[in-house]
C-alpha atoms as a PDB file:
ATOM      1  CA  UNK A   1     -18.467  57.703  15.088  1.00  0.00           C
ATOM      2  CA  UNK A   2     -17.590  61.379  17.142  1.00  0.00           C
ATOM      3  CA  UNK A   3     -15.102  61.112  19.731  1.00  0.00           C
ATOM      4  CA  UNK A   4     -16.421  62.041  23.384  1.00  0.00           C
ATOM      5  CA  UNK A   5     -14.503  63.795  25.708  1.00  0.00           C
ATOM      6  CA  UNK A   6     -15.236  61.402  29.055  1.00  0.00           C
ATOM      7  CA  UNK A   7     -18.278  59.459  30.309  1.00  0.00           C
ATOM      8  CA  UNK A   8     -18.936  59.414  33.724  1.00  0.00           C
ATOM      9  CA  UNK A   9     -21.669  56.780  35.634  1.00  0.00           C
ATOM     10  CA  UNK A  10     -23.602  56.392  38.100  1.00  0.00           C
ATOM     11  CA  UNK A  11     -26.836  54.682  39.225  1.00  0.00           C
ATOM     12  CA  UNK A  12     -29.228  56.279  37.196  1.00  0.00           C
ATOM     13  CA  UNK A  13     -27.435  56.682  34.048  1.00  0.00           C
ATOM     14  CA  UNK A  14     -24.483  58.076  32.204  1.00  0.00           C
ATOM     15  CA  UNK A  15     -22.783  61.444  30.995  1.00  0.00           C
ATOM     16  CA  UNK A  16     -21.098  62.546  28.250  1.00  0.00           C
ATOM     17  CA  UNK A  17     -19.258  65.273  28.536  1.00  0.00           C
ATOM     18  CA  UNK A  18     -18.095  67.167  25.142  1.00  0.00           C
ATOM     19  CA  UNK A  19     -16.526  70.522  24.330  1.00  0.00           C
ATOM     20  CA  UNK A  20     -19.262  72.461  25.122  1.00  0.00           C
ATOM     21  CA  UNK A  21     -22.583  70.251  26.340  1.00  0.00           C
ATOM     22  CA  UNK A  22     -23.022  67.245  27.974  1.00  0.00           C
ATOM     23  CA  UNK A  23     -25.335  64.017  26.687  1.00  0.00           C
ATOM     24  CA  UNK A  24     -27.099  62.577  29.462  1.00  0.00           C
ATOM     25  CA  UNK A  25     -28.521  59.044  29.379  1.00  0.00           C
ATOM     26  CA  UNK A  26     -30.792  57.414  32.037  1.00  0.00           C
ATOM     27  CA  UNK A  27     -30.130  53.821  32.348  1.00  0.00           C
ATOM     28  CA  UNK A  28     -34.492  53.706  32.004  1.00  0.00           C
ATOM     29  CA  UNK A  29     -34.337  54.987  28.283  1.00  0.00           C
ATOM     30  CA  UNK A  30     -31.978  52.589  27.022  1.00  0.00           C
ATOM     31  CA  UNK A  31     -33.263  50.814  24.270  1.00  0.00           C
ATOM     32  CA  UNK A  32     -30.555  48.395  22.847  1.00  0.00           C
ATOM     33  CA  UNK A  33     -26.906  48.442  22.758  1.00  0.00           C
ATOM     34  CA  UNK A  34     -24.794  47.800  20.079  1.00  0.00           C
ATOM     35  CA  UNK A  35     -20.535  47.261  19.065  1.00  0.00           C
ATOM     36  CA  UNK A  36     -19.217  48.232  16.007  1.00  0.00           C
ATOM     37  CA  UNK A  37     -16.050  48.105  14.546  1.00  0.00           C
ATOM     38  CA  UNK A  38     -14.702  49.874  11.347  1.00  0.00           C
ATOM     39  CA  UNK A  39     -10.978  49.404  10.717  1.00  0.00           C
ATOM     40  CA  UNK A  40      -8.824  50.220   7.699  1.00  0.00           C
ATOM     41  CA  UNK A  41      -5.398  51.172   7.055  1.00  0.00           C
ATOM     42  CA  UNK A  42      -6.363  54.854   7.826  1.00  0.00           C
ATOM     43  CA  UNK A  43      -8.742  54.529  10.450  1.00  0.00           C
ATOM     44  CA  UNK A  44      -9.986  52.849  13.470  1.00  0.00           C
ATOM     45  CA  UNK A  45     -13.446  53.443  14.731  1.00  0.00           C
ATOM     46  CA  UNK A  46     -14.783  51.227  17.746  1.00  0.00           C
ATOM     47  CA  UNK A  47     -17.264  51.893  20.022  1.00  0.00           C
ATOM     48  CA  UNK A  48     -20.766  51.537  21.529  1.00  0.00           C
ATOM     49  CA  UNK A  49     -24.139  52.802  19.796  1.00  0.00           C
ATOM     50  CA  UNK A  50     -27.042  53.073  22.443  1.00  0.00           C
ATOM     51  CA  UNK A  51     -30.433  52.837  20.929  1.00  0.00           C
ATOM     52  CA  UNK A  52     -33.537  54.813  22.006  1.00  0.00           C
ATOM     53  CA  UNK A  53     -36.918  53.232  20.979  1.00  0.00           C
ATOM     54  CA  UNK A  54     -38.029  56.370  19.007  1.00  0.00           C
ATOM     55  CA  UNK A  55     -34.842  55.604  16.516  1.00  0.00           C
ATOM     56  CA  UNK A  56     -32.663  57.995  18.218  1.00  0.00           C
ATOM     57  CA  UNK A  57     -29.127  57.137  19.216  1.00  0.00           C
ATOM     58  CA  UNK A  58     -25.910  58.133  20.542  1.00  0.00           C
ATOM     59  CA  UNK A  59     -22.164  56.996  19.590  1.00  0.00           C
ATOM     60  CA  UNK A  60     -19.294  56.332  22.161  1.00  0.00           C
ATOM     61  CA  UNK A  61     -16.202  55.146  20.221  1.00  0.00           C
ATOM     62  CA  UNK A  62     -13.856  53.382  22.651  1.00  0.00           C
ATOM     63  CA  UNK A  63     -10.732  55.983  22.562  1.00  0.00           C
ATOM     64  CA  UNK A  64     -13.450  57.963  25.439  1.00  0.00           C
ATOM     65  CA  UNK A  65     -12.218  58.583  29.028  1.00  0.00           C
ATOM     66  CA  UNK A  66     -13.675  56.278  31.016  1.00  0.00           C
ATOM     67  CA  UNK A  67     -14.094  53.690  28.599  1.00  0.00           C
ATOM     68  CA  UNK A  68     -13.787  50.843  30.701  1.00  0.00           C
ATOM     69  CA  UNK A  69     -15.834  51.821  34.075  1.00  0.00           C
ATOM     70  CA  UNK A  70     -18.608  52.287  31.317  1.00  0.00           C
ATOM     71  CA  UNK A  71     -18.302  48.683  30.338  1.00  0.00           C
ATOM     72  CA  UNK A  72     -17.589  47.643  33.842  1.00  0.00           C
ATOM     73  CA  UNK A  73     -20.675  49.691  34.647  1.00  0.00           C
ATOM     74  CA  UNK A  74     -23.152  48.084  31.584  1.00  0.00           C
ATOM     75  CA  UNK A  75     -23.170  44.497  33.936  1.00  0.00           C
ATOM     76  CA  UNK A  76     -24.071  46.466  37.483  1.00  0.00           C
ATOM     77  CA  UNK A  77     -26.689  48.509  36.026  1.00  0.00           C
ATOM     78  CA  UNK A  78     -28.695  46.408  33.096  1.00  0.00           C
ATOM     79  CA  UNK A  79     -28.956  42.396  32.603  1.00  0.00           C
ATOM     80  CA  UNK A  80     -26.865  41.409  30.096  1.00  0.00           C
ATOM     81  CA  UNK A  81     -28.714  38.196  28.976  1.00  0.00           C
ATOM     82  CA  UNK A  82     -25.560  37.128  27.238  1.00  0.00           C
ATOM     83  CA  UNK A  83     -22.910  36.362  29.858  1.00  0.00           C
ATOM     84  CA  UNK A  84     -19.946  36.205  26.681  1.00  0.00           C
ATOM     85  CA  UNK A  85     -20.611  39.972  25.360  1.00  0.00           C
ATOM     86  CA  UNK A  86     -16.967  41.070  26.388  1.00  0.00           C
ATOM     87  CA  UNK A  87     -15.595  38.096  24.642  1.00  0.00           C
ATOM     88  CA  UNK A  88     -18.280  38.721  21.386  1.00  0.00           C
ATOM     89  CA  UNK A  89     -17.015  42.762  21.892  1.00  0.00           C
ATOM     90  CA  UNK A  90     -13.849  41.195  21.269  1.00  0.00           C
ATOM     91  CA  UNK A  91     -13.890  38.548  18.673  1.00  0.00           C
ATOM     92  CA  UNK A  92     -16.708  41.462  16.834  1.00  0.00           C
ATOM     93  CA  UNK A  93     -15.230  41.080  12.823  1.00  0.00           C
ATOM     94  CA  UNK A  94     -14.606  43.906  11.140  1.00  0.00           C
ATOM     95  CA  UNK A  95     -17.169  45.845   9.177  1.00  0.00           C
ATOM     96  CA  UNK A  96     -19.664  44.611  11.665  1.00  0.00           C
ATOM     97  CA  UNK A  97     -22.262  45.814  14.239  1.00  0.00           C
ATOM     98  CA  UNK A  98     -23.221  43.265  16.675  1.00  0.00           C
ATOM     99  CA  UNK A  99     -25.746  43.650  19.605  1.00  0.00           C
ATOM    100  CA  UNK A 100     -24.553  43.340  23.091  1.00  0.00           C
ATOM    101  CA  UNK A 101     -28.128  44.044  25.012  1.00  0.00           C
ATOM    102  CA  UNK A 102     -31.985  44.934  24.479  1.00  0.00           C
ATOM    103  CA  UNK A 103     -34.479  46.035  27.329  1.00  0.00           C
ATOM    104  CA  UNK A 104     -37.107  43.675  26.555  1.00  0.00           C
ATOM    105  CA  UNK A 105     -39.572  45.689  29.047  1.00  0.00           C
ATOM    106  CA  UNK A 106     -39.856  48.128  26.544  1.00  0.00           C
ATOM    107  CA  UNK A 107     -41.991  46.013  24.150  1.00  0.00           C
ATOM    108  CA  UNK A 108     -43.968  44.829  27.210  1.00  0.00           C
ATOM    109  CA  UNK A 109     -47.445  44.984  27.433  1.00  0.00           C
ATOM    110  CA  UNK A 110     -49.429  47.226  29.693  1.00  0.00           C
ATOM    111  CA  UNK A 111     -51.373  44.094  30.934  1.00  0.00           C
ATOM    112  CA  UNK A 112     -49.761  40.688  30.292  1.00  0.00           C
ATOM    113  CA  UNK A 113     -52.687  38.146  29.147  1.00  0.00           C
ATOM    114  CA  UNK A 114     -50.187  35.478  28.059  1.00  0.00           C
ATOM    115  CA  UNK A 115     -46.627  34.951  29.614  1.00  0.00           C
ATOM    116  CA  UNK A 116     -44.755  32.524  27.714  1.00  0.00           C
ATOM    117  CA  UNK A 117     -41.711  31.170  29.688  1.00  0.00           C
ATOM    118  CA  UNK A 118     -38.379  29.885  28.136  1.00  0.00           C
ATOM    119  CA  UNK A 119     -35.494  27.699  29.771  1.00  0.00           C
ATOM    120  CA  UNK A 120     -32.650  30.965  29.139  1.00  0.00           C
ATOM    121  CA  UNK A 121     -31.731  32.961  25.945  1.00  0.00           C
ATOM    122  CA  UNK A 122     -29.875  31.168  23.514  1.00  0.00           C
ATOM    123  CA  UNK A 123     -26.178  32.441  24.077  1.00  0.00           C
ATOM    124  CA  UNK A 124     -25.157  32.844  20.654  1.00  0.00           C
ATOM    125  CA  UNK A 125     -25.704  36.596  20.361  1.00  0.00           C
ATOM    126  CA  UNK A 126     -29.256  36.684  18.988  1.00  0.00           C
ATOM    127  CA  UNK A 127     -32.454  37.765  21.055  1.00  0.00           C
ATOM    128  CA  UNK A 128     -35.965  37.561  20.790  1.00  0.00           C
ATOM    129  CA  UNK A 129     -36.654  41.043  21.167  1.00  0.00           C
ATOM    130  CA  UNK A 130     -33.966  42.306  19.078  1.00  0.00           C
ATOM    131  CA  UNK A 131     -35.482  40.482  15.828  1.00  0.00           C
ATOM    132  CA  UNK A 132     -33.178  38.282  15.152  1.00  0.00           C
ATOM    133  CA  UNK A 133     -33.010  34.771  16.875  1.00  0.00           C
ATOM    134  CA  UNK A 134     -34.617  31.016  15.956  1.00  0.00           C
ATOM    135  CA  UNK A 135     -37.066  31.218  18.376  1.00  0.00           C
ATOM    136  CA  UNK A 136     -38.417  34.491  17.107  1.00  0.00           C
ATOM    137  CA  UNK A 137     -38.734  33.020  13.705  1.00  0.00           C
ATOM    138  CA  UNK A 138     -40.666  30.047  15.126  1.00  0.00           C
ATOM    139  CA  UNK A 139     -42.821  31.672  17.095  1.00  0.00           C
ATOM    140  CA  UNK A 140     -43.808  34.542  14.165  1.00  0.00           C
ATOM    141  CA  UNK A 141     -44.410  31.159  12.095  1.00  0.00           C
ATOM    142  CA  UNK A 142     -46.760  29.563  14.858  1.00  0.00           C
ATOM    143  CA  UNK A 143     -49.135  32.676  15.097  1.00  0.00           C
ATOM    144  CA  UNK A 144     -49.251  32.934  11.144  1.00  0.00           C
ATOM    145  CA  UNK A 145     -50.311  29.242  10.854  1.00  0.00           C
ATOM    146  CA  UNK A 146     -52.996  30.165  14.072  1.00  0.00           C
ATOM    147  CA  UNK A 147     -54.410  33.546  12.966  1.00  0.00           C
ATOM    148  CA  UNK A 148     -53.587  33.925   9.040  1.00  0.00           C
ATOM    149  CA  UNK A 149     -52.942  36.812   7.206  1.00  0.00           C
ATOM    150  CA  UNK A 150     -52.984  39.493   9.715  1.00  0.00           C
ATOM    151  CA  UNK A 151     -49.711  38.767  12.111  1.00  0.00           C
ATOM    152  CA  UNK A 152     -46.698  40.855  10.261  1.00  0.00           C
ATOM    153  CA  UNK A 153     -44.349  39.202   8.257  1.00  0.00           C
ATOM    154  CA  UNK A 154     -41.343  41.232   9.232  1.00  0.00           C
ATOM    155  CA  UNK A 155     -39.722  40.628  12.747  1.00  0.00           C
ATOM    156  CA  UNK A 156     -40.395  44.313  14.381  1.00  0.00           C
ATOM    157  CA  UNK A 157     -43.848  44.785  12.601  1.00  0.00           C
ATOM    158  CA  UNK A 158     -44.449  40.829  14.418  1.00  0.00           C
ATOM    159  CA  UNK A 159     -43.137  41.866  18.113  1.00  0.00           C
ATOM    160  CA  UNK A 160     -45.434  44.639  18.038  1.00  0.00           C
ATOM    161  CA  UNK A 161     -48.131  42.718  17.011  1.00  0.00           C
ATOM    162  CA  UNK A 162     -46.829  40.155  19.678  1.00  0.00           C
ATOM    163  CA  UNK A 163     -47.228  43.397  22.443  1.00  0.00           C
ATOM    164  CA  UNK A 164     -50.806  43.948  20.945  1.00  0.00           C
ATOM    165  CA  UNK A 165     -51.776  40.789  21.455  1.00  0.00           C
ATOM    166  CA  UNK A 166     -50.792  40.652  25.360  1.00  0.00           C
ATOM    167  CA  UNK A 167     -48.111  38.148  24.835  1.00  0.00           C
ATOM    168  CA  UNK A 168     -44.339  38.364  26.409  1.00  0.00           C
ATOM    169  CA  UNK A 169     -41.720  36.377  26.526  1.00  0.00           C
ATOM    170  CA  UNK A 170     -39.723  35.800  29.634  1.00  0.00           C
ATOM    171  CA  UNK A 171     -36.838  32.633  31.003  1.00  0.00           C
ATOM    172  CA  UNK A 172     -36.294  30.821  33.740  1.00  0.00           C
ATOM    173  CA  UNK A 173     -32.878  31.507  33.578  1.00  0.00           C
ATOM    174  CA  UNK A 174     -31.777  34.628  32.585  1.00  0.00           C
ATOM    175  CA  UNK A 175     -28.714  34.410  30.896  1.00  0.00           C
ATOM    176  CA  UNK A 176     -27.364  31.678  28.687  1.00  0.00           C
ATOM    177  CA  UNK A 177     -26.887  28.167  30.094  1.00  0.00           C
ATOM    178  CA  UNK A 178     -25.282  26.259  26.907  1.00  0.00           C
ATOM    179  CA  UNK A 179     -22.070  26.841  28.680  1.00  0.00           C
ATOM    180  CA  UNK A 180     -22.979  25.094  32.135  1.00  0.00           C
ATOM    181  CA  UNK A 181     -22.435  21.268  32.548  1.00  0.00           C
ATOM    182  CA  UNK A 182     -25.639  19.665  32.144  1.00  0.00           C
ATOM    183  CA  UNK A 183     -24.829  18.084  35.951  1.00  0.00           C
ATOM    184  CA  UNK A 184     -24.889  21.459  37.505  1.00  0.00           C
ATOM    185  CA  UNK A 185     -28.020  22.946  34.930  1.00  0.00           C
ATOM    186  CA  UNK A 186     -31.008  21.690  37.651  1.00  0.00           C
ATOM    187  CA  UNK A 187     -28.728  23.575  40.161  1.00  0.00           C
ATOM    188  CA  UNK A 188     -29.036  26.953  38.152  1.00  0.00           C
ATOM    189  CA  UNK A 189     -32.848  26.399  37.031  1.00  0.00           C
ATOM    190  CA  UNK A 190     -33.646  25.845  41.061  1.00  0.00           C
ATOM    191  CA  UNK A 191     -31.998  28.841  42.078  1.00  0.00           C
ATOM    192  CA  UNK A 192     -33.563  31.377  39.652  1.00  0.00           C
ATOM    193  CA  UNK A 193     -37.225  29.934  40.958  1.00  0.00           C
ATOM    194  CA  UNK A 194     -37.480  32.760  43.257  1.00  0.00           C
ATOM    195  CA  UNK A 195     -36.754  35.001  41.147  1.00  0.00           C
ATOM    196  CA  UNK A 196     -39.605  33.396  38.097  1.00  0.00           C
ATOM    197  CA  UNK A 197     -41.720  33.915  41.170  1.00  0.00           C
ATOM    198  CA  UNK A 198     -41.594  36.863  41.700  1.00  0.00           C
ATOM    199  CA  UNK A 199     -42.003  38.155  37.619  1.00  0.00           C
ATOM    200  CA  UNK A 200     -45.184  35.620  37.140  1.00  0.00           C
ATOM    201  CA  UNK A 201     -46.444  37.645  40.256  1.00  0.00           C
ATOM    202  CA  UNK A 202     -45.430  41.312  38.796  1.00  0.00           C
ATOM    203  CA  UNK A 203     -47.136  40.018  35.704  1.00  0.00           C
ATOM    204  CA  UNK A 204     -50.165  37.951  36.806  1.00  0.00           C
ATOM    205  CA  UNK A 205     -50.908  36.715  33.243  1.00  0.00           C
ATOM    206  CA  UNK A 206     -54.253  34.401  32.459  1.00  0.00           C
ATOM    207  CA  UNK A 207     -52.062  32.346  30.583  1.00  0.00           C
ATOM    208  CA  UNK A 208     -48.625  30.633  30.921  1.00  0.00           C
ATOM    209  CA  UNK A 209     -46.843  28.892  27.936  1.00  0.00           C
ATOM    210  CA  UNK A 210     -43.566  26.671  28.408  1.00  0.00           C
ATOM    211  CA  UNK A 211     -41.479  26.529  25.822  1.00  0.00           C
ATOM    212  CA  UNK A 212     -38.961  23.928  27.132  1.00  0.00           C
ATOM    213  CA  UNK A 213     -40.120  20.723  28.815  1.00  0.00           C
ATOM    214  CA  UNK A 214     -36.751  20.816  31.102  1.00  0.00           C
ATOM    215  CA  UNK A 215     -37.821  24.134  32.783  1.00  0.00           C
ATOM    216  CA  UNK A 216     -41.373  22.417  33.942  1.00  0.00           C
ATOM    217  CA  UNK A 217     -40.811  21.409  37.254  1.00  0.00           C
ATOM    218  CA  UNK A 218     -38.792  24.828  38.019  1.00  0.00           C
ATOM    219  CA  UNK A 219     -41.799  26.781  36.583  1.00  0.00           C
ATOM    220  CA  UNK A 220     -44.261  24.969  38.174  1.00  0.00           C
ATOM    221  CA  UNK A 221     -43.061  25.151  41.300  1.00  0.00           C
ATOM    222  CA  UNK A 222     -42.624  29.240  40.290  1.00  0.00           C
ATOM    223  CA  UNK A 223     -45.971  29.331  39.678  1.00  0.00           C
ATOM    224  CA  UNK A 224     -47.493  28.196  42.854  1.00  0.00           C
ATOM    225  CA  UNK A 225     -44.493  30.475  44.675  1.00  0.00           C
ATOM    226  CA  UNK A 226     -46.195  33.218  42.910  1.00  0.00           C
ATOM    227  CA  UNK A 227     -49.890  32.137  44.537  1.00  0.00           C
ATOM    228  CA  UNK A 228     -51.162  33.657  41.113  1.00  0.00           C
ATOM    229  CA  UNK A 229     -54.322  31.794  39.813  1.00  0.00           C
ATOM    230  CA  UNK A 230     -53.938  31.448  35.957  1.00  0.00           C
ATOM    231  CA  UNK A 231     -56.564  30.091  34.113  1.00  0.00           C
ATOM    232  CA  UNK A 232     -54.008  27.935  32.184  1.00  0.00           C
ATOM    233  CA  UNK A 233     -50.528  26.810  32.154  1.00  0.00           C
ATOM    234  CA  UNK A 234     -49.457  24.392  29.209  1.00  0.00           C
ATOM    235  CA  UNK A 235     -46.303  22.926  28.166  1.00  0.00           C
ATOM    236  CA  UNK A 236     -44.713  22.921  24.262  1.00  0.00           C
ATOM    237  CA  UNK A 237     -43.641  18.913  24.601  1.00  0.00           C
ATOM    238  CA  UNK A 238     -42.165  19.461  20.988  1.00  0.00           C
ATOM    239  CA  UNK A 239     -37.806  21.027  21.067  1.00  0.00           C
ATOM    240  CA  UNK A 240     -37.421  24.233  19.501  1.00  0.00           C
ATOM    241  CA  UNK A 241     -34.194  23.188  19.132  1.00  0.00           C
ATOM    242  CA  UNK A 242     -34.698  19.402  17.638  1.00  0.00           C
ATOM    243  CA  UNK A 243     -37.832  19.529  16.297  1.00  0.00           C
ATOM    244  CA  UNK A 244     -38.894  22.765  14.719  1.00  0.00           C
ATOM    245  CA  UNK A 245     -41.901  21.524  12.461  1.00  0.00           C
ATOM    246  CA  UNK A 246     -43.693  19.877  15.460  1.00  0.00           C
ATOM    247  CA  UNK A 247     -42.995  22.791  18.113  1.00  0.00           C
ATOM    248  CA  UNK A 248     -44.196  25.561  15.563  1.00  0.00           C
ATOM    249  CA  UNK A 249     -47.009  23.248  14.990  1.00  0.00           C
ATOM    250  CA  UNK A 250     -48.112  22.103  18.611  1.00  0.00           C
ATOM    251  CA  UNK A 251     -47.715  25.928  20.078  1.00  0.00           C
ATOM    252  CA  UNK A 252     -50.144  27.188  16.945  1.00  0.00           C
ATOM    253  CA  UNK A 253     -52.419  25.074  18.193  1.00  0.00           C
ATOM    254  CA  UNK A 254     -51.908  26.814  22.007  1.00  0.00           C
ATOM    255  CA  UNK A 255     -52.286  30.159  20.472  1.00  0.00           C
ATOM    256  CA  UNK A 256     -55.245  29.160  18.544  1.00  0.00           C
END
């Protein structure tokens, strides 16, 4: 990973500034963003890699002047779905490259047909759109079982198929809320209604899918906040979480 000189940020982005040029990076373009650390006895190489979609990427190892206003800066400027990516940064083994975010509008469709609505992201690191988490894996399995042979087998060949299709995934909550006390959960579903409003309005899909029987009364009453007239809105009864077999099952049928 090449050393930077010092990073500088502001609201539209971020620079790098080298020996002799500068890498600019608008917050827009920013695809995913990964941590790796390398470590041995004669080296130590930590940093962050920040993904453009076309494959593209650039390196900043964390030795860079103004290291830490960039971090500090990562949480103002993009959601960070997972609320423990310092602490993940942190506890990151060895030998390993772990992601910390993913701009999920970028494998958006132009025109959303169906918006299917989760209770929050899962909190253990792994995200839809990055390819990697349960639900991903579920999902790919319910729309193989529905439409056969042609839905991609592999996880980024599937959420492009997904985009073609006019499906995309959004939550009610958007970070993580494994951590909260299921006393004060209700409180944190109610007070992201507003804003599930407001993105089933930017949206106005034909379709709605819950995924998570808890979220229905939050959604529900997002949905008629929104004033958008879908042509249906049906609920997964089945856990993703308890149950895998019958939710893969019962949403094949919805996608059917």
């Amino acid at each position: 990973m090449s050393h930077t000189d010092k990073i500088t940020v502001n609201d539209k982005g971020l620079s790098i500034a080298h020996d002799s040029y500068e890498t600019l990076i608008e917050w827009t373009e920013v695809f995913r963003i990964h941590y790796s650390r390398f470590e041995s006895e004669l080296y130590e190489d930590r940093g962050l890699v920040f993904d453009y979609e076309n494959g593209e990427f650039v390196e900043i190892s964390d030795t860079t002047e103004g290291w830490d206003a960039l971090l500090d800066s990562l949480e103002h400027f993009l959601t960070m779905e997972d609320s423990m990516w310092r602490q993940k940064m942190a506890d990151c083994p060895n030998e390993t490259v772990i992601t910390i975010y993913i701009n999920d509008r970028m494998l958006q469709p132009e025109c959303v047909n169906t918006l299917m609505i989760g209770d929050a992201p899962p909190g253990d690191g792994t995200f839809f759109f990055n390819g990697d988490s349960s639900l991903l894996e579920q999902v790919k399995e319910s729309f193989a079982i529905a439409l056969g042979e042609d839905v991609p087998e592999d996880h980024w060949g599937f959420l492009h198929y997904f985009r073609s299709r006019e499906w995309f995934l959004i939550h009610l909550c958007p970070r993580s809320v494994n951590e909260v006390p299921e006393a004060d959960r209700q409180r944190v579903r109610q007070q992201n209604v507003d804003r599930l409003a407001q993105q089933i309005a930017d949206h106005r899909p034909s379709s709605i899918v819950c995924l998570h029987q808890d979220s229905k009364p939050w959604v529900l009453s997002a949905l008629q906040l929104s004033g958008v007239p879908v042509d249906r809105c049906v609920f997964v009864e089945s856990s993703a979480d308890n149950d895998k077999d019958s939710f893969v099952n019962e949403l094949a049928e919805i996608v059917r």
